[in-house]
Protein backbone atom coordinates (compact mmCIF):
# COMPACT_ATOMS: atom_id res chain seq x y z
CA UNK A 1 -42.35 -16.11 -28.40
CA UNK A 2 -41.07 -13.29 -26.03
CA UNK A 3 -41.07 -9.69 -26.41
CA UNK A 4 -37.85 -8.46 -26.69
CA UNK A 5 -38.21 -4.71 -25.56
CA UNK A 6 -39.90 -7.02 -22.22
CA UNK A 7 -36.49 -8.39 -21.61
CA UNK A 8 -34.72 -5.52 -21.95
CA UNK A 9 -37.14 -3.77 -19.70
CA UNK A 10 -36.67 -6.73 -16.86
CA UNK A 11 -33.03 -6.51 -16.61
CA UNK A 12 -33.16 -2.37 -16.54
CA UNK A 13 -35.49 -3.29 -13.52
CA UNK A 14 -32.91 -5.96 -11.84
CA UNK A 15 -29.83 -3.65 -12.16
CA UNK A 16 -30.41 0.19 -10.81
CA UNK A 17 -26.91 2.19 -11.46
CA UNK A 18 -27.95 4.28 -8.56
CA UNK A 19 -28.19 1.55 -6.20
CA UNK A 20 -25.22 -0.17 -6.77
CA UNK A 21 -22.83 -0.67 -3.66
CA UNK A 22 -19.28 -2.29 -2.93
CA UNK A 23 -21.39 -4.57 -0.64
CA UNK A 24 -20.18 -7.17 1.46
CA UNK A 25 -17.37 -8.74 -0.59
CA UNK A 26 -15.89 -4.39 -0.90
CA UNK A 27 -15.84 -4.42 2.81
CA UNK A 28 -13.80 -7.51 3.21
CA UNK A 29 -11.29 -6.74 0.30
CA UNK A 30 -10.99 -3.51 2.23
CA UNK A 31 -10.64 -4.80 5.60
CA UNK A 32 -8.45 -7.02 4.83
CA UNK A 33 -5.84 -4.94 2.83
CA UNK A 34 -6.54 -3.02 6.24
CA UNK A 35 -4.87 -5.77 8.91
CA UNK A 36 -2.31 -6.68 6.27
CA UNK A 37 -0.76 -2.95 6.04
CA UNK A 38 -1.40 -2.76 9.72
CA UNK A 39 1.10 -5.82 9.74
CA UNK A 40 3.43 -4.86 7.01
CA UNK A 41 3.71 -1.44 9.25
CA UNK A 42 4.41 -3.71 12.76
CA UNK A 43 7.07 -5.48 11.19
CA UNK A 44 8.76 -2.73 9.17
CA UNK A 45 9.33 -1.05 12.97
CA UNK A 46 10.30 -4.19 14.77
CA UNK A 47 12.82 -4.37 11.69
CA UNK A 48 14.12 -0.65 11.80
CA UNK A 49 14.76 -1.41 15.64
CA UNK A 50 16.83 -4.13 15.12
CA UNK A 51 18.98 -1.59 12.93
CA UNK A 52 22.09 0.04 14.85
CA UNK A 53 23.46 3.01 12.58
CA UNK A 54 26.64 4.80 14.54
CA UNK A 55 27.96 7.11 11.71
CA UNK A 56 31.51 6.93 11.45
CA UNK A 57 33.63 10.27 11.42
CA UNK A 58 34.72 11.25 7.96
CA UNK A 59 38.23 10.69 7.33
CA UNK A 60 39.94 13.18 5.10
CA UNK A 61 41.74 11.09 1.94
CA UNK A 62 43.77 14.03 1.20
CA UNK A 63 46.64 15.61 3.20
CA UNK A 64 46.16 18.77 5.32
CA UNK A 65 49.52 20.94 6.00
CA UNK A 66 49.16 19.26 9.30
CA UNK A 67 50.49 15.82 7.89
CA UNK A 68 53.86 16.24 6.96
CA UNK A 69 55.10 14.58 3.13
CA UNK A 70 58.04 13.16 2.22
């Protein structure tokens, strides 16, 4: 039979919480939320320049003294 505190003592020894890193599958995740919000950002202006806003003058909904009422 196996020593248990020798288990124990092999996985401390495979896993290092100082060593840990994002690693190659972090760097992809990242990248690609990268070249989808670079994307997202391209089409959100192509979108905003297809937009033509001309404000409209206000027009006053009550009478001024210039109006005359009958």
């Amino acid at each position: 039979m196996t020593d248990p505190v020798a288990l124990t003592h092999l996985t401390t020894l495979a896993f290092d919480k100082d060593k840990v890193t994002p690693g190659l599958l972090g760097f992809v995740v990242f990248a690609v939320l990268g070249v989808a919000t670079w994307f997202l950002l391209k089409s959100m202006n192509q979108q905003f320049g297809k937009v033509n806003f001309i404000e409209a003058p206000e027009t006053p909904d009550t009478p001024t003294q210039d109006t005359p009422t009958t």
